[in-house]
Protein backbone atom coordinates (compact mmCIF):
# COMPACT_ATOMS: atom_id res chain seq x y z
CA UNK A 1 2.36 7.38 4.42
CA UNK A 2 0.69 8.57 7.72
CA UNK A 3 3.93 8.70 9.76
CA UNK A 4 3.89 11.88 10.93
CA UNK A 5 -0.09 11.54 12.12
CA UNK A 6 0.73 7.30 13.06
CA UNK A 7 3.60 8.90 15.48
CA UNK A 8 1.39 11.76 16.89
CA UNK A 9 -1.87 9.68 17.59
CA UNK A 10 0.57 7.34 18.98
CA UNK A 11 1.95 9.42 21.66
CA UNK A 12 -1.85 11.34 22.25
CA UNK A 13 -3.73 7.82 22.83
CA UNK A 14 -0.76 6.46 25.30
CA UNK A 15 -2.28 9.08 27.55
CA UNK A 16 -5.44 7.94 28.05
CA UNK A 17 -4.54 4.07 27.55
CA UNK A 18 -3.97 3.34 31.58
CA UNK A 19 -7.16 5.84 32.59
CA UNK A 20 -9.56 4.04 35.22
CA UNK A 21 -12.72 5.96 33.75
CA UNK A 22 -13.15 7.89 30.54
CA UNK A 23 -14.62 11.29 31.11
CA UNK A 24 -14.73 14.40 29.95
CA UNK A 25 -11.93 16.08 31.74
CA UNK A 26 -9.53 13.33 31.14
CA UNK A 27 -10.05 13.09 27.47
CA UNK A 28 -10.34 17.01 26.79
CA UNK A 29 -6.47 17.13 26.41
CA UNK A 30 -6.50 13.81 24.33
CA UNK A 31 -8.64 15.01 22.10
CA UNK A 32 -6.79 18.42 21.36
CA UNK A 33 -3.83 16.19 20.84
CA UNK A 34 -5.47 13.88 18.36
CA UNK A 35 -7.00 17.76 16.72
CA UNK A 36 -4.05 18.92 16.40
CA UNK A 37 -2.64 15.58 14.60
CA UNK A 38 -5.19 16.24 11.86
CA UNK A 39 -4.76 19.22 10.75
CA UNK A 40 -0.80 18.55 11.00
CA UNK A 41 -1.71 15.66 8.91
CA UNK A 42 -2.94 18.37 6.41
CA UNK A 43 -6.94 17.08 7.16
CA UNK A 44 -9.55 19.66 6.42
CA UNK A 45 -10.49 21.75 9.23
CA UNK A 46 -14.77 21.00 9.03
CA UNK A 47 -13.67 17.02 8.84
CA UNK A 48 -10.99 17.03 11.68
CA UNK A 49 -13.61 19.36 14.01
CA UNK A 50 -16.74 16.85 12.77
CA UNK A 51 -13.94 13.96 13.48
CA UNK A 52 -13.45 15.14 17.09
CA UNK A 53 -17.24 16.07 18.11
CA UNK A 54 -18.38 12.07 17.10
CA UNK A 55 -15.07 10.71 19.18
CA UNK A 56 -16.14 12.60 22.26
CA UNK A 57 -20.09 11.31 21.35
CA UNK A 58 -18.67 7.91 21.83
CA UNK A 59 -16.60 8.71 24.49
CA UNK A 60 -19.17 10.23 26.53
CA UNK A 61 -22.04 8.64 25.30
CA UNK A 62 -21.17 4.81 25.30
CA UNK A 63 -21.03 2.14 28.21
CA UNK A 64 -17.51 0.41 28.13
CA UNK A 65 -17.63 -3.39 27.11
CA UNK A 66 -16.51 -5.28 29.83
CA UNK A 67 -13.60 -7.02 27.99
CA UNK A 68 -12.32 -3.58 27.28
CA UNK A 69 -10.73 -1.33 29.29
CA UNK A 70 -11.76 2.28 29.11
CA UNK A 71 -8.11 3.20 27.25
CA UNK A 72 -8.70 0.35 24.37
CA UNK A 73 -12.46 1.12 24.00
CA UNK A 74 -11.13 4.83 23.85
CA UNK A 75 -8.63 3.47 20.71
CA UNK A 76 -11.74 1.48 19.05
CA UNK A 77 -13.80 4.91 19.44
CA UNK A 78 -10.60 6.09 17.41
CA UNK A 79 -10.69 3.80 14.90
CA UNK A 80 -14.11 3.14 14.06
CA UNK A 81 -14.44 6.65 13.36
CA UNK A 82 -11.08 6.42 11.33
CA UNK A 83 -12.54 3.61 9.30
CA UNK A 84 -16.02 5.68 8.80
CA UNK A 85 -14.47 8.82 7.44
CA UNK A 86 -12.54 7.13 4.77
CA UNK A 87 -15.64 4.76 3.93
CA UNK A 88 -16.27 1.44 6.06
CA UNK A 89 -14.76 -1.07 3.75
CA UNK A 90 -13.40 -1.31 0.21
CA UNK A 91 -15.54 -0.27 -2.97
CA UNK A 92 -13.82 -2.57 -5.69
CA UNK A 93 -14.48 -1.34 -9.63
CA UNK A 94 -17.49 -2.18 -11.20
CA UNK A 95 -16.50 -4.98 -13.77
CA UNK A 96 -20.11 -6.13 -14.23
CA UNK A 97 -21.34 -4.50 -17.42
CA UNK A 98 -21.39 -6.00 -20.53
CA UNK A 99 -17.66 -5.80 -21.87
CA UNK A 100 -16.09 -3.66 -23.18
CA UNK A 101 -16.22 -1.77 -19.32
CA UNK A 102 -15.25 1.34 -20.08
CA UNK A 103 -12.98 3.13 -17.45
CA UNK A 104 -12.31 7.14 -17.86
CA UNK A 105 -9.63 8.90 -15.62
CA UNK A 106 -9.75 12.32 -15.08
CA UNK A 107 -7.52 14.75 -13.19
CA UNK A 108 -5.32 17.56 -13.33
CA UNK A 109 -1.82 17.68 -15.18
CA UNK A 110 1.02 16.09 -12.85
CA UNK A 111 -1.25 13.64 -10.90
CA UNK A 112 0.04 10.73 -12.40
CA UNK A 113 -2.92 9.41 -15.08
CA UNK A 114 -0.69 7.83 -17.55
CA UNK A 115 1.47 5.93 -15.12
CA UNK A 116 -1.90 5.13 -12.97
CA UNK A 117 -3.57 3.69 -16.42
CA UNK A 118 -0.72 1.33 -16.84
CA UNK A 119 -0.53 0.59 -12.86
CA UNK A 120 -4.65 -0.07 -13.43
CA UNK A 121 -3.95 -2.29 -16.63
CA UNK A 122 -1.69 -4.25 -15.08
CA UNK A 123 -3.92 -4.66 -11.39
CA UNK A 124 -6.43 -5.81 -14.00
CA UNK A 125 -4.88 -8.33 -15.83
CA UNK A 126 -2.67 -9.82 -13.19
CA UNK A 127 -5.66 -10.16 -10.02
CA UNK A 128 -8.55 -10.15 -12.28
CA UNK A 129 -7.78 -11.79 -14.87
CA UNK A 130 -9.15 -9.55 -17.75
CA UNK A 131 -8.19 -8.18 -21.34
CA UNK A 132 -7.20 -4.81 -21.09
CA UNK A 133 -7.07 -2.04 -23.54
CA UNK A 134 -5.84 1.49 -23.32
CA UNK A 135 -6.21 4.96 -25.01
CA UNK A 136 -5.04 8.39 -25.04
CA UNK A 137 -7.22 10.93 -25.23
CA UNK A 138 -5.00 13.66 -23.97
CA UNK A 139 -4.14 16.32 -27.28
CA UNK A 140 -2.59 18.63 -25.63
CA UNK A 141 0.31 17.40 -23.39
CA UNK A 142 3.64 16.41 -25.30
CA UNK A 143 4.77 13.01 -25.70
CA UNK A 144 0.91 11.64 -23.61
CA UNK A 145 0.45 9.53 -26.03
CA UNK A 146 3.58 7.84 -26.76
CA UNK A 147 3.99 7.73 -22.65
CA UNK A 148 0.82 5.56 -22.87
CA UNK A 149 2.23 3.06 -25.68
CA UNK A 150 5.28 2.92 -23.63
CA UNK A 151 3.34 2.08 -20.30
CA UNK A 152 1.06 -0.32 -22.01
CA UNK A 153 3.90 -2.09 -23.59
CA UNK A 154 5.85 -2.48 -20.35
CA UNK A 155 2.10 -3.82 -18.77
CA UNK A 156 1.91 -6.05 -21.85
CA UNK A 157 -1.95 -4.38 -22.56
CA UNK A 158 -3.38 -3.25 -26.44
CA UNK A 159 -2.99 0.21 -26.62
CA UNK A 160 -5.45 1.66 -29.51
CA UNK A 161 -3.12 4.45 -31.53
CA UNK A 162 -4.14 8.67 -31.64
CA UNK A 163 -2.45 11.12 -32.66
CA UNK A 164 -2.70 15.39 -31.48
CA UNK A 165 -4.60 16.21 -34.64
CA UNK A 166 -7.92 14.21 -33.26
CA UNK A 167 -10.86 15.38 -31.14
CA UNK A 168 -10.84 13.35 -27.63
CA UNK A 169 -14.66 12.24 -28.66
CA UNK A 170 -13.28 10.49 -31.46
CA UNK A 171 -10.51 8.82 -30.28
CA UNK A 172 -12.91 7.24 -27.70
CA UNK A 173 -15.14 6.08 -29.88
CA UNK A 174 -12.88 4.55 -32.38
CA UNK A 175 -11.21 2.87 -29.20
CA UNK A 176 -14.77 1.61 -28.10
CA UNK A 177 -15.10 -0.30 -31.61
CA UNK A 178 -11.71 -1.64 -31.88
CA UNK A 179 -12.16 -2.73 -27.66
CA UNK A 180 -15.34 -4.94 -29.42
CA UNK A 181 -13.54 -6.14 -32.04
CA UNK A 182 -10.39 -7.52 -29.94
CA UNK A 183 -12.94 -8.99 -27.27
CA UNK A 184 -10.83 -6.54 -24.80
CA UNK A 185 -12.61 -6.84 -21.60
CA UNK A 186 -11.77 -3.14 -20.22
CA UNK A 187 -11.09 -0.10 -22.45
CA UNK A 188 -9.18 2.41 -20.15
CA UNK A 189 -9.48 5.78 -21.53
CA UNK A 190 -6.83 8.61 -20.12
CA UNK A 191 -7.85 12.36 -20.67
CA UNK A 192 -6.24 15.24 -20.76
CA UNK A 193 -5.05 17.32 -17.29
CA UNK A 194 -4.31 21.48 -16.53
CA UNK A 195 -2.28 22.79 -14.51
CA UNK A 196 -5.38 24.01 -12.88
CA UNK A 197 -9.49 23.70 -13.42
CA UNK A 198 -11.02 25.90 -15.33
CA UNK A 199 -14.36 25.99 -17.60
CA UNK A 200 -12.94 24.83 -21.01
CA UNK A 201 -11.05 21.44 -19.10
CA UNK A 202 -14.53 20.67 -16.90
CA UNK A 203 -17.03 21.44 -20.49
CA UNK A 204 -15.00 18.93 -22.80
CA UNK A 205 -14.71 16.19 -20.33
CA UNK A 206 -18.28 16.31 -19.78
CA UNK A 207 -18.58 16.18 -23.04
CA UNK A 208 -16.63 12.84 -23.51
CA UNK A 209 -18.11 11.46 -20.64
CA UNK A 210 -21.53 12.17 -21.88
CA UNK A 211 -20.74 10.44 -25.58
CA UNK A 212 -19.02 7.13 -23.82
CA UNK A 213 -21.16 6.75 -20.59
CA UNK A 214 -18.16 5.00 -18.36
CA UNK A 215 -18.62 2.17 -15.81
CA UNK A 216 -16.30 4.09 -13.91
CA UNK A 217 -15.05 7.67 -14.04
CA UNK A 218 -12.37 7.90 -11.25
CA UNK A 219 -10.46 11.06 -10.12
CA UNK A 220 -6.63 10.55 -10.13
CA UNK A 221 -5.53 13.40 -7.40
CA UNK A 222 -1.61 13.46 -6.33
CA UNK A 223 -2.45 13.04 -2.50
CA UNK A 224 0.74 15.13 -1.57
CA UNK A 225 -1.00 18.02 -2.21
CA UNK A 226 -3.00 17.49 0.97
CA UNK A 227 -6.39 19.22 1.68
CA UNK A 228 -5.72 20.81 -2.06
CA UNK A 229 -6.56 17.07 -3.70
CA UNK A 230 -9.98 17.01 -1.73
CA UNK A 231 -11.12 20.43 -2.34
CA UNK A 232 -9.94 19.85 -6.11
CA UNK A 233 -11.80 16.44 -6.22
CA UNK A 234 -15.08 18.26 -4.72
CA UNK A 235 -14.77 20.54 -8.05
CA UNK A 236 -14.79 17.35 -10.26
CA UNK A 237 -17.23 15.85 -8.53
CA UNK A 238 -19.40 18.97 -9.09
CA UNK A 239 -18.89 18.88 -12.65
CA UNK A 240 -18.74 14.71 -13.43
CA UNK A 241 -20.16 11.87 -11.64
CA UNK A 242 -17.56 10.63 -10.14
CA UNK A 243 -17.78 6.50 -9.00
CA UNK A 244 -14.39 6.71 -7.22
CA UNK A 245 -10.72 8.31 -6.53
CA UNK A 246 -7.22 7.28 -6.89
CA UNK A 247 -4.50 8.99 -4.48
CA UNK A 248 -0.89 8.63 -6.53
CA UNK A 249 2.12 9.41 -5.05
CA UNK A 250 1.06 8.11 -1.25
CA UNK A 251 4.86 6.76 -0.59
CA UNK A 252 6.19 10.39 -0.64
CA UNK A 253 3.49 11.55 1.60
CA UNK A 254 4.47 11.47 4.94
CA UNK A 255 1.14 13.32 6.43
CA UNK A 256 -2.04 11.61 5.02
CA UNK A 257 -4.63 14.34 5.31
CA UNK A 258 -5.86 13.99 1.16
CA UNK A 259 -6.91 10.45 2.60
CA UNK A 260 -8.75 10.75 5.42
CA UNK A 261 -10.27 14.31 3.68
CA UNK A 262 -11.00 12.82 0.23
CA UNK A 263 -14.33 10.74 0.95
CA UNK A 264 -15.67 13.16 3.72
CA UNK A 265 -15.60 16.06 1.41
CA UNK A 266 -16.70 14.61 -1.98
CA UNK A 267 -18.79 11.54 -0.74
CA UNK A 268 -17.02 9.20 -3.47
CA UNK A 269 -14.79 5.80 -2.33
CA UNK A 270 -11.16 5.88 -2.63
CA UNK A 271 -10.86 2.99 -4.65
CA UNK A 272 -7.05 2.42 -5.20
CA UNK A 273 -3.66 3.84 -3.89
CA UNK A 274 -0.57 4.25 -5.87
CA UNK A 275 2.56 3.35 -3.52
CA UNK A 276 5.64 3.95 -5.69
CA UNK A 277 6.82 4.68 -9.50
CA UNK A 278 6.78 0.86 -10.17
CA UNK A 279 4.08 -0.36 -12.54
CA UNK A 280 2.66 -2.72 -9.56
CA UNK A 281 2.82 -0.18 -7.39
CA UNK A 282 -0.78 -0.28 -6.86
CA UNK A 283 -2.88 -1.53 -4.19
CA UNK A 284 -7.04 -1.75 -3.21
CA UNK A 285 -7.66 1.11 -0.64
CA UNK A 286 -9.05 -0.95 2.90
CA UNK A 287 -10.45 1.94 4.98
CA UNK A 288 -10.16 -0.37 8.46
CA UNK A 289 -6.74 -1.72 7.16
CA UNK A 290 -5.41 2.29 6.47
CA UNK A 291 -6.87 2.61 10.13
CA UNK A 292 -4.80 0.25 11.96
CA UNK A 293 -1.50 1.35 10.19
CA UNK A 294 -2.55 5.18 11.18
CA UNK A 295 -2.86 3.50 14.95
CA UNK A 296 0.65 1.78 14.50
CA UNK A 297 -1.40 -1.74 14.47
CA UNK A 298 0.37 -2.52 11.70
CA UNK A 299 -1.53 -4.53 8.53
CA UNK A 300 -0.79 -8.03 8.17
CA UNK A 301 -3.71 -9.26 6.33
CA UNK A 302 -2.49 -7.10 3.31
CA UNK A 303 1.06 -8.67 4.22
CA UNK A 304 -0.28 -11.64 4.33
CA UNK A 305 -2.15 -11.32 1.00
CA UNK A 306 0.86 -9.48 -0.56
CA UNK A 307 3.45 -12.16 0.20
CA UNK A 308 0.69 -15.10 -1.69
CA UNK A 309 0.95 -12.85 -5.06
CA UNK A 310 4.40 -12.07 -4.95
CA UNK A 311 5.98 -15.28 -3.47
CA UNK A 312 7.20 -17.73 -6.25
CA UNK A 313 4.75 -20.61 -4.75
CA UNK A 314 6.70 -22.98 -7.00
CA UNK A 315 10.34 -22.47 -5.55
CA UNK A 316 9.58 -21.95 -1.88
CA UNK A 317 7.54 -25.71 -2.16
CA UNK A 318 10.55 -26.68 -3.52
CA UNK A 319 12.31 -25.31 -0.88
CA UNK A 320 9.99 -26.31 1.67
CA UNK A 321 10.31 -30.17 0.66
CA UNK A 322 14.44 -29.59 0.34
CA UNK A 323 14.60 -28.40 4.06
CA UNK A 324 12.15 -31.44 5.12
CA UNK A 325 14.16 -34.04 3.30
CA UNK A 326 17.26 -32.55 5.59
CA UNK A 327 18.42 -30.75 2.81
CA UNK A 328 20.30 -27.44 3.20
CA UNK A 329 19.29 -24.45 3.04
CA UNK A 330 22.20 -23.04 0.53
CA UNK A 331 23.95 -19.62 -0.40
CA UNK A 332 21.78 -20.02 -4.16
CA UNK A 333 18.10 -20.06 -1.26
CA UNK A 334 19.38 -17.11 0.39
CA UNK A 335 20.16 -14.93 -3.03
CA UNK A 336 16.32 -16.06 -3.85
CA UNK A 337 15.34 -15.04 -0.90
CA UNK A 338 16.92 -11.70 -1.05
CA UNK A 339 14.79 -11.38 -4.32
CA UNK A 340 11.34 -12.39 -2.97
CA UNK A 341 11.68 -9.96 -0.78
CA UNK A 342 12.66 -7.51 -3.70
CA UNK A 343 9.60 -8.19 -5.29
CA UNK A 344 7.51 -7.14 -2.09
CA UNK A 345 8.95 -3.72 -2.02
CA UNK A 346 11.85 -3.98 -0.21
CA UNK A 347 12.25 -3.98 3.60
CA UNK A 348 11.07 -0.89 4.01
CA UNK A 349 7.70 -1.55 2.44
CA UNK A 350 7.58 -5.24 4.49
CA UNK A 351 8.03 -2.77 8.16
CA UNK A 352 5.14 -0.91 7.01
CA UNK A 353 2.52 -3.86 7.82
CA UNK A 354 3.76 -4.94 11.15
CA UNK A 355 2.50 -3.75 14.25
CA UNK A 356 3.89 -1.02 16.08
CA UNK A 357 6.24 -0.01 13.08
CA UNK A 358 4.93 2.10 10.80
CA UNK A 359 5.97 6.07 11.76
CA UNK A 360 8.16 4.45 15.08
CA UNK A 361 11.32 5.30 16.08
CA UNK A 362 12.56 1.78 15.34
CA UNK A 363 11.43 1.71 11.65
CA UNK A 364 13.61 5.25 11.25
CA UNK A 365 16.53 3.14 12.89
CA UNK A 366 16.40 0.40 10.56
CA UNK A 367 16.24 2.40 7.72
CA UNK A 368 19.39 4.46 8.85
CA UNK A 369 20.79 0.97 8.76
CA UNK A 370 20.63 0.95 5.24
CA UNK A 371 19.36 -2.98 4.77
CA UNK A 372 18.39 -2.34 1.34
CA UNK A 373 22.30 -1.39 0.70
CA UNK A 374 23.46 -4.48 2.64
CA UNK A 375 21.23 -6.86 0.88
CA UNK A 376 22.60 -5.32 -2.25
CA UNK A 377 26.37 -6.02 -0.96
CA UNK A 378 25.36 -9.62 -0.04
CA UNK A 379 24.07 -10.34 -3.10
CA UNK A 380 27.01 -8.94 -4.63
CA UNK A 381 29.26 -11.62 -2.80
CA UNK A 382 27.37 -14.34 -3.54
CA UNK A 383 27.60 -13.53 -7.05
CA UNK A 384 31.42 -13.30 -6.89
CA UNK A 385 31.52 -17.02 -5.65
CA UNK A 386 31.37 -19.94 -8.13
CA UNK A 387 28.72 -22.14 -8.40
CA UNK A 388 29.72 -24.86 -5.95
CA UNK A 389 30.44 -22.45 -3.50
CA UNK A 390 26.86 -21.36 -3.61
CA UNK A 391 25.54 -24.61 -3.26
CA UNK A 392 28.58 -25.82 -0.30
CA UNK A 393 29.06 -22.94 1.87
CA UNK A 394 31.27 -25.26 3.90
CA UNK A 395 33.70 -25.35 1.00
CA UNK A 396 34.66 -21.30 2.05
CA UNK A 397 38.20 -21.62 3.38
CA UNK A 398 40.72 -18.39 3.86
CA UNK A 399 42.22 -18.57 0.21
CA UNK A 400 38.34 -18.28 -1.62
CA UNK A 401 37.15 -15.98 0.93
CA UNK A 402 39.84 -13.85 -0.37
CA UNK A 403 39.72 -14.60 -4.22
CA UNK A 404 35.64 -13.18 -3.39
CA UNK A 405 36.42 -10.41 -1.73
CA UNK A 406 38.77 -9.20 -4.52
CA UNK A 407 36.03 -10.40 -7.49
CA UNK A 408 33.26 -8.28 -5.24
CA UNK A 409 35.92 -5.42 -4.31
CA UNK A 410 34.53 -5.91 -0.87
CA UNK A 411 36.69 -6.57 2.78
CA UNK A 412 37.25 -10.54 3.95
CA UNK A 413 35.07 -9.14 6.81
CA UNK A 414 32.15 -8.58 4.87
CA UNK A 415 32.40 -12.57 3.22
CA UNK A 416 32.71 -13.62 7.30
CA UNK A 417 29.40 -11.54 8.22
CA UNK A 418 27.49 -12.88 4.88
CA UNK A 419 28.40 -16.86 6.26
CA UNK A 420 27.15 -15.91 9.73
CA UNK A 421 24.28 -14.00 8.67
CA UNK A 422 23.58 -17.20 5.91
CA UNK A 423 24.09 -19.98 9.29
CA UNK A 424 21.35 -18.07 11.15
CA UNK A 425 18.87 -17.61 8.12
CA UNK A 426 19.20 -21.62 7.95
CA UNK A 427 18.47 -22.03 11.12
CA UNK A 428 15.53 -20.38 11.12
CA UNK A 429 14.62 -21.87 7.48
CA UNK A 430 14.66 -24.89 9.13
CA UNK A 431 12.46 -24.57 11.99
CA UNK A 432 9.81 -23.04 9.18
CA UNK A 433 9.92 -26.38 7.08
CA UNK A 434 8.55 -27.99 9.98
CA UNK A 435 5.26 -29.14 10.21
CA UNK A 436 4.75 -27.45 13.38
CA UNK A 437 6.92 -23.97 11.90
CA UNK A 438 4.10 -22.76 9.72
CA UNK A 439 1.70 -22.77 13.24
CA UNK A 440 3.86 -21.13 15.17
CA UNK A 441 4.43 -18.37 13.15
CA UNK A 442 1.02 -17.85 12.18
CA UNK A 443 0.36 -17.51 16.06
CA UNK A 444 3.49 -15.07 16.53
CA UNK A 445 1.63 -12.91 13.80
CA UNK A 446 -1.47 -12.78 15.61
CA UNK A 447 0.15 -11.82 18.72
CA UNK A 448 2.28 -9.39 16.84
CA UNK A 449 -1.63 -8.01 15.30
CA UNK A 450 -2.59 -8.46 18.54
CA UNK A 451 -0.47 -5.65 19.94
CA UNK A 452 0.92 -8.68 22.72
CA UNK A 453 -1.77 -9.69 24.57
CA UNK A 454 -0.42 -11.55 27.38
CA UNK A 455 2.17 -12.64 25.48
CA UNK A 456 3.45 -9.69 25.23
CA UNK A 457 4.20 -8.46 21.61
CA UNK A 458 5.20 -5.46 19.16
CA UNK A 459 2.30 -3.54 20.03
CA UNK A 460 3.40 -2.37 23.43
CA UNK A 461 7.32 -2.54 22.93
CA UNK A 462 7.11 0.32 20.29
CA UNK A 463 4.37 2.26 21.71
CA UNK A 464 1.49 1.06 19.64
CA UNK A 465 -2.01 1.20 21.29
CA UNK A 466 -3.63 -2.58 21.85
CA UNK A 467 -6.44 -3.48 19.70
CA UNK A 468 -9.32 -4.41 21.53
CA UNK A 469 -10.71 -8.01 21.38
CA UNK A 470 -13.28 -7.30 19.26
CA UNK A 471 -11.12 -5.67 16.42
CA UNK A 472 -9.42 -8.86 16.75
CA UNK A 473 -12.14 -10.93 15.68
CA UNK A 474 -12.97 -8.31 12.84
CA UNK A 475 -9.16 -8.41 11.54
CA UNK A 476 -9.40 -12.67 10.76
CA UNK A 477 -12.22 -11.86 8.43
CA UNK A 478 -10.95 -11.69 4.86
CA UNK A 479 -13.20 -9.00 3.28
């Protein structure tokens, strides 16, 4: 998401980054670049033009800190308005009513409800810790309500049962009483979608929402349909009072613009964004987070935070203490590793936080590297090999390189690359399980956030502006 704006903001603020003063003159161009990114970006024209006349304000208007040149505070002009159009800082559901908290999701056909219901369940249950039960209320589409027992199923959730013969009302209200009865501490109720608005859609939602009074009534809008998703989310607003949006679909959207449009034009807090068909594929929307990744600063608080959920804590201790003891770090660690790494999303998905990556040149040329296919052939190979050769890579001689690349249908070539590539992952395994490896590498990410400072980093090598000093200080505080 936000590559195409991420490259074009890039190259637009790399102009001004080495200017001695800001003025108008020297900025005029800038900001016709950064105008023009918008609305490429698919941004509404009134928000991109209000965008631009409160960057130049700043611009013009503001003295420059002394610990910031005038092309950083130029970038922090940049981003704090970035951060203020999509809404300052993250607006988390409102869990505090008296349970069952009822959640309704509304939105038109194709957005992705159902699958977002079971993404929600599951968000619920795993970070928050609460009961979860879900209902269809949708009577009209095929098969919505047996995708719904399906979902909740695979999100292990209570799904109360309907069938196409029932009114919506009812179905809620039955779902209400059996939510009390199983002590559920969140009733998620999905209603029917069109294929576009009209009166009959917006008068029977309203009516549901008026006879179960929701906590929350969020607005799941498919975000690849650009400006479209905000005007269409104005509309619901109009008709329901809306607490918050979901944008679905954000990992096939290269430009952004239903984003940075949604809050500007409706008002309402984009509370969650779906980032891939997976049922975990669901994540808090940061509005200075989304910010830095638009500015290529990359996002490792969320990478930080994402590799403590999905890291098996228990193995890599146990790994950790192996590698301290002087254990090795075997062929059996590197196929879990390979799997961890899985279970963040994949390389591609890991690239996406790091500074100076996201929508640069060098992410497109490690994708067209493939590593997601290579990790699949290395695992492959290891899983040709027999279970002492996992755990004594040493024991690999000519004859049982051979006998694996014949049980993999691979080349000898590719077993010699997987040994090299293993000796240089223990190296570095190594240096980690020290007690000074965990330091280090917490200060290389800094530097990395950084964009270099005078250590030089990511930032500057790929293009990236440097965050000021003072966005620094902002980015250690865990919201």
């Amino acid at each position: 998401m936000f590559d195409t704006l991420t490259d074009r903001l890039s190259q637009s603020l790399r102009t001004v980054a080495g200017t001695g003063q800001l003025t108008e003159d020297n900025i005029k161009d800038t900001l016709r670049e950064v105008r023009m990114a918008l609305l490429e970006a698919d941004v509404a024209l009134p928000v991109a033009r209000d965008f631009i006349e409160k960057v130049k304000a700043e611009a013009l208007g503001q003295e420059v800190l002394k610990q910031l040149s005038p092309g950083q505070a130029f970038v922090k002009i940049v981003y704090d308005q970035l951060t203020a159009m999509m809404g300052e800082s993250n607006e988390s559901l409102d869990l505090a009513s008296k349970p069952p908290v009822i959640i309704l999701l509304a939105g038109l056909q194709g957005a992705g409800k159902t699958t977002t219901a079971g993404k929600l369940a599951r968000f619920l249950q795993e970070r928050q810790k609460k009961k979860v039960m879900m209902v269809s209320a949708d009577v009209y589409r095929p098969a919505a309500i047996e995708q719904l027992r399906s979902v909740g199923a695979d999100v292990g959730a209570m799904v109360v049962p309907s069938s196409a013969d029932e009114q919506p009302i009812v179905i809620a209200k039955r779902a209400i009483e059996q939510a009390k009865i199983q002590f559920a501490d969140v009733l998620i109720v999905d209603t029917a979608g069109r294929l576009h608005i009209d009166e009959s859609m917006m008068e029977e939602i309203k009516a549901l929402h008026a006879a179960i009074t929701p906590a929350e009534t969020l607005f799941v809008v498919d975000s690849m349909t650009g400006q479209d998703a905000a005007n269409t989310a104005k509309a619901f607003n109009d008709a329901l009072p809306l607490t918050g949006v979901i944008l679905t679909k954000t990992d096939g959207d290269a430009r952004g613009g239903a984003a940075l449009s949604v809050r500007a034009i409706t008002g309402k807090p984009i509370k969650f964004l779906g980032i891939g068909e997976k049922l975990d594929a669901l994540e808090p929307f940061y509005p200075d987070r989304v910010a830095q990744r638009i500015l290529g600063m990359g996002d490792v608080l969320s990478l930080v935070e994402e590799v403590e959920r999905t890291i098996d804590k228990e193995k890599a201790e146990k790994m950790a203490k192996k590698l301290q003891r002087g254990g090795g770090f075997n062929l059996e660690d590197m196929l879990t590793q390979f799997q961890q790494m899985r279970n963040m999303g994949g390389m591609a998905g890991f690239l996406d936080k790091l500074p100076g990556m996201s929508g640069s040149g060098m992410q497109q040329a490690v994708q067209d590297a493939k590593p997601e296919e290579a990790m699949r052939k290395m695992e492959a190979i290891i899983h040709s090999m027999t279970l002492q050769e996992r755990r004594q890579p040493d024991l690999i001689n000519s004859s049982r390189k051979r006998r694996i690349a014949s049980g993999c249908g691979m080349e000898v070539q590719d077993i010699n690359r997987l040994l090299k590539q293993h000796s240089q992952m223990e190296k570095m395994m190594k240096k980690l399980a020290s007690p000074s490896g965990i330091s280090k590498m917490l200060r290389a990410m800094k530097g990395l956030q950084n964009g270099g400072g005078a250590g030089g980093g990511m930032g500057p090598l790929f293009g990236a502006p440097t965050m000021p000093p003072d966005m620094m200080k902002d980015l250690n505080k865990k919201p």
